[in-house]
N, C-alpha and C. Protein backbone atom coordinates (compact mmCIF):
# COMPACT_ATOMS: atom_id res chain seq x y z
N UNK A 1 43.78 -1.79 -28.11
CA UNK A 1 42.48 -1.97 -28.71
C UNK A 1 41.45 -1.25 -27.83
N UNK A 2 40.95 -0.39 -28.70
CA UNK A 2 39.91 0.47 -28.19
C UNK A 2 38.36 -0.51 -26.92
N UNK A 3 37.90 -0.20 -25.83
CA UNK A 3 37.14 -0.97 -25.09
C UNK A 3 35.72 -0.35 -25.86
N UNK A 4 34.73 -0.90 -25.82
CA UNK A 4 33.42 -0.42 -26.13
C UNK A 4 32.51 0.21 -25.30
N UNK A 5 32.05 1.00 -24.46
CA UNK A 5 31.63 1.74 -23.05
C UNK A 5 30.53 0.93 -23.10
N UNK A 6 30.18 0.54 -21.68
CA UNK A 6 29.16 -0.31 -20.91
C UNK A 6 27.64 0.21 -21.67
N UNK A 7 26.76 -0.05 -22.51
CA UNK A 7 25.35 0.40 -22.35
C UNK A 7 24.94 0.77 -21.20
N UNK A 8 24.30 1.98 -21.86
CA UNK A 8 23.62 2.69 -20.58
C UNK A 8 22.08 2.54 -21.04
N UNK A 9 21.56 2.31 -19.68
CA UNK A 9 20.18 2.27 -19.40
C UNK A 9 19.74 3.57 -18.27
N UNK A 10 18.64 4.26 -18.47
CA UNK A 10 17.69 5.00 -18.26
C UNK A 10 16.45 4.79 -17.83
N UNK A 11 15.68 5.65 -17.39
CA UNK A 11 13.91 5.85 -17.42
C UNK A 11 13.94 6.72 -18.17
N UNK A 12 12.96 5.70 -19.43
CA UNK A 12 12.32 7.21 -20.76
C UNK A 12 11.25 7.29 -20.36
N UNK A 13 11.51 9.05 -19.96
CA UNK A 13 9.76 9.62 -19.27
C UNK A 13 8.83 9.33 -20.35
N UNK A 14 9.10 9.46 -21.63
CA UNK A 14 7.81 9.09 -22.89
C UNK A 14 7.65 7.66 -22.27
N UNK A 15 8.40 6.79 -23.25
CA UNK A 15 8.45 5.03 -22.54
C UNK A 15 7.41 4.62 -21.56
N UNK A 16 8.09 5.27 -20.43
CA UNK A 16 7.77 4.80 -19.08
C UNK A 16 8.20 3.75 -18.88
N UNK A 17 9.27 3.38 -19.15
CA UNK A 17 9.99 1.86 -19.02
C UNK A 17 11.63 2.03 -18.71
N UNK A 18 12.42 1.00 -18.18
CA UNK A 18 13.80 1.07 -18.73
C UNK A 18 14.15 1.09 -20.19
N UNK A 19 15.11 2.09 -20.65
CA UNK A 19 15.21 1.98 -22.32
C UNK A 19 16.89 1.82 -22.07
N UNK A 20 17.55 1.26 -23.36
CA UNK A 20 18.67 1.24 -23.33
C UNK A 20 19.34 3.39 -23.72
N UNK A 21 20.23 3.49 -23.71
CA UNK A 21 20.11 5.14 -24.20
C UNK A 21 21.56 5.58 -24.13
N UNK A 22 21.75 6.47 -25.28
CA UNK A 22 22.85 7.19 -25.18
C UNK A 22 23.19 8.49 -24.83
N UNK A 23 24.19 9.28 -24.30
CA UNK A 23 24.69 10.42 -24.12
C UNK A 23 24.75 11.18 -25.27
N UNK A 24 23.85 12.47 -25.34
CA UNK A 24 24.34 13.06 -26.59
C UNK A 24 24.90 14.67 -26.27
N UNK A 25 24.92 14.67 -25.18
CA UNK A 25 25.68 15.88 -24.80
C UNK A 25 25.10 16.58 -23.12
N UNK A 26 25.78 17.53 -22.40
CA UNK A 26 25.73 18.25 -21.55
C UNK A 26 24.75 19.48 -21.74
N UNK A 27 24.27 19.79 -20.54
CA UNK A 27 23.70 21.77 -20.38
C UNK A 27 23.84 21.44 -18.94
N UNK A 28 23.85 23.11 -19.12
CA UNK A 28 23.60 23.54 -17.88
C UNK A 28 22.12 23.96 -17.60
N UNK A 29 21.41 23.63 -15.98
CA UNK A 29 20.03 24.27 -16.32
C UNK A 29 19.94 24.93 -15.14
N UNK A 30 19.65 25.94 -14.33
CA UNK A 30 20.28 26.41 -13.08
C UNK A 30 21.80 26.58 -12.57
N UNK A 31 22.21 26.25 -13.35
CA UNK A 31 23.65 26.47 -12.53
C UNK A 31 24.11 24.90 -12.15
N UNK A 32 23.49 23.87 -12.61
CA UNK A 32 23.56 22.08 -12.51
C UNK A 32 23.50 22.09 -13.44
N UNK A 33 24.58 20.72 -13.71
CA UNK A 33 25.11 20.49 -15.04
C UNK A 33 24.09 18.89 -15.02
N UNK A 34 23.47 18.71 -16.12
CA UNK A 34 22.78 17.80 -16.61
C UNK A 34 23.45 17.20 -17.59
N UNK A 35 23.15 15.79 -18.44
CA UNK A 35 23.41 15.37 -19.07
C UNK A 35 22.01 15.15 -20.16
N UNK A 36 22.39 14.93 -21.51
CA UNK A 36 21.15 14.86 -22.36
C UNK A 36 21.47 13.42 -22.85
N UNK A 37 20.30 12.65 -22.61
CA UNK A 37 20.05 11.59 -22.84
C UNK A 37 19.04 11.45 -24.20
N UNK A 38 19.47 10.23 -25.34
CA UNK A 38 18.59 9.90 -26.51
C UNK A 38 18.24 8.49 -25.84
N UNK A 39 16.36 8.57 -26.22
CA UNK A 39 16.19 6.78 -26.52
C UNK A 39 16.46 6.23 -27.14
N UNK A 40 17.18 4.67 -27.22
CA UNK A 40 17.56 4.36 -27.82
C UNK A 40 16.37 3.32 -28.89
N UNK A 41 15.12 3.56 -28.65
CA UNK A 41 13.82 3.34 -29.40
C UNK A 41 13.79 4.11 -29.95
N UNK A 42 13.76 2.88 -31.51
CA UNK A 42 13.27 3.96 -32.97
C UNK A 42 12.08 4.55 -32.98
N UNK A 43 10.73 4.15 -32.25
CA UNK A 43 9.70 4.75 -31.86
C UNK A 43 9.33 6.01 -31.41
N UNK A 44 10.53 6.05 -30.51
CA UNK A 44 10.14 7.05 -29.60
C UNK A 44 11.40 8.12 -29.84
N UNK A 45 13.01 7.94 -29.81
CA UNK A 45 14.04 8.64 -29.78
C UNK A 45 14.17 10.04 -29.30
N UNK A 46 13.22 10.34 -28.26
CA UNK A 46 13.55 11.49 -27.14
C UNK A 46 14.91 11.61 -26.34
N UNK A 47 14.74 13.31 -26.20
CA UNK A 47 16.03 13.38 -25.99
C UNK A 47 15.58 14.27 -24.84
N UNK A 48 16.00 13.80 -23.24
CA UNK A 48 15.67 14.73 -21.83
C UNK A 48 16.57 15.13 -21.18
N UNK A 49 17.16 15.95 -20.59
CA UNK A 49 18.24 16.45 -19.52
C UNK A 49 17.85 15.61 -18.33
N UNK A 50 19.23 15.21 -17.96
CA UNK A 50 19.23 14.19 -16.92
C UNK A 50 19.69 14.59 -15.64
N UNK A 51 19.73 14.74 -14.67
CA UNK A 51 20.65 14.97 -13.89
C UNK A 51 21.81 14.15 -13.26
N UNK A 52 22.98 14.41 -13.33
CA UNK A 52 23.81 13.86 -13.42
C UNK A 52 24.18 13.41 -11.67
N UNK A 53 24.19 14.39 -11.32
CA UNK A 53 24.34 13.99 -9.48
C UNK A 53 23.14 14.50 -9.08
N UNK A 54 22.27 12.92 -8.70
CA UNK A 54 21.03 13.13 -7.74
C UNK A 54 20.66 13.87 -6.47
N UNK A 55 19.77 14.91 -6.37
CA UNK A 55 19.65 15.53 -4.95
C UNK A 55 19.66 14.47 -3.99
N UNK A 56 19.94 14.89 -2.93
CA UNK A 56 19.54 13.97 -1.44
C UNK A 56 18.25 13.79 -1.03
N UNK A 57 17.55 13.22 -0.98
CA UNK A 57 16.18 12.78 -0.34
C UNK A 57 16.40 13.20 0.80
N UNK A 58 15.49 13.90 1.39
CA UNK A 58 15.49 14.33 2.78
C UNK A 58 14.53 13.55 3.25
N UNK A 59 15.38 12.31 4.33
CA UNK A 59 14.17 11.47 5.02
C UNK A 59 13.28 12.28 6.08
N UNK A 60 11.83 11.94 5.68
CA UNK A 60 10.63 12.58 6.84
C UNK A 60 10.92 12.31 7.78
N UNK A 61 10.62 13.24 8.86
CA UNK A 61 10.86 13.16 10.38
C UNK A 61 9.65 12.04 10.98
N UNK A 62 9.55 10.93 11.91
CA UNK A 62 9.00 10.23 12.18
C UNK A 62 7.60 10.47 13.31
């Protein structure tokens, strides 16, 4: 029996909130592979490239 994949939650830059959201496909944008995210608000239903593996924060020197 097929499992149902975990809901995924996001930041919808429209929103400005946590939205629940689905995967609706890949790009590439530089040479980094992103993921494209839909809101899952009937309101709003934007669709943004995500990045899939976050840069490193470079902590400030003290």
């Amino acid at each position: 029996m097929p499992t149902t994949p975990a809901p995924i939650r996001a930041h919808c830059p429209s929103c400005r909130a946590p939205r629940p959201v689905r995967r609706v496909g890949t790009a590439t944008v530089r040479g980094e592979r992103r993921d494209l995210l839909e809101c899952r608000d009937a309101a709003c239903e934007l669709v943004w490239a995500h990045r899939t593996d976050p840069q490193q924060v470079a902590t400030p020197a003290a």
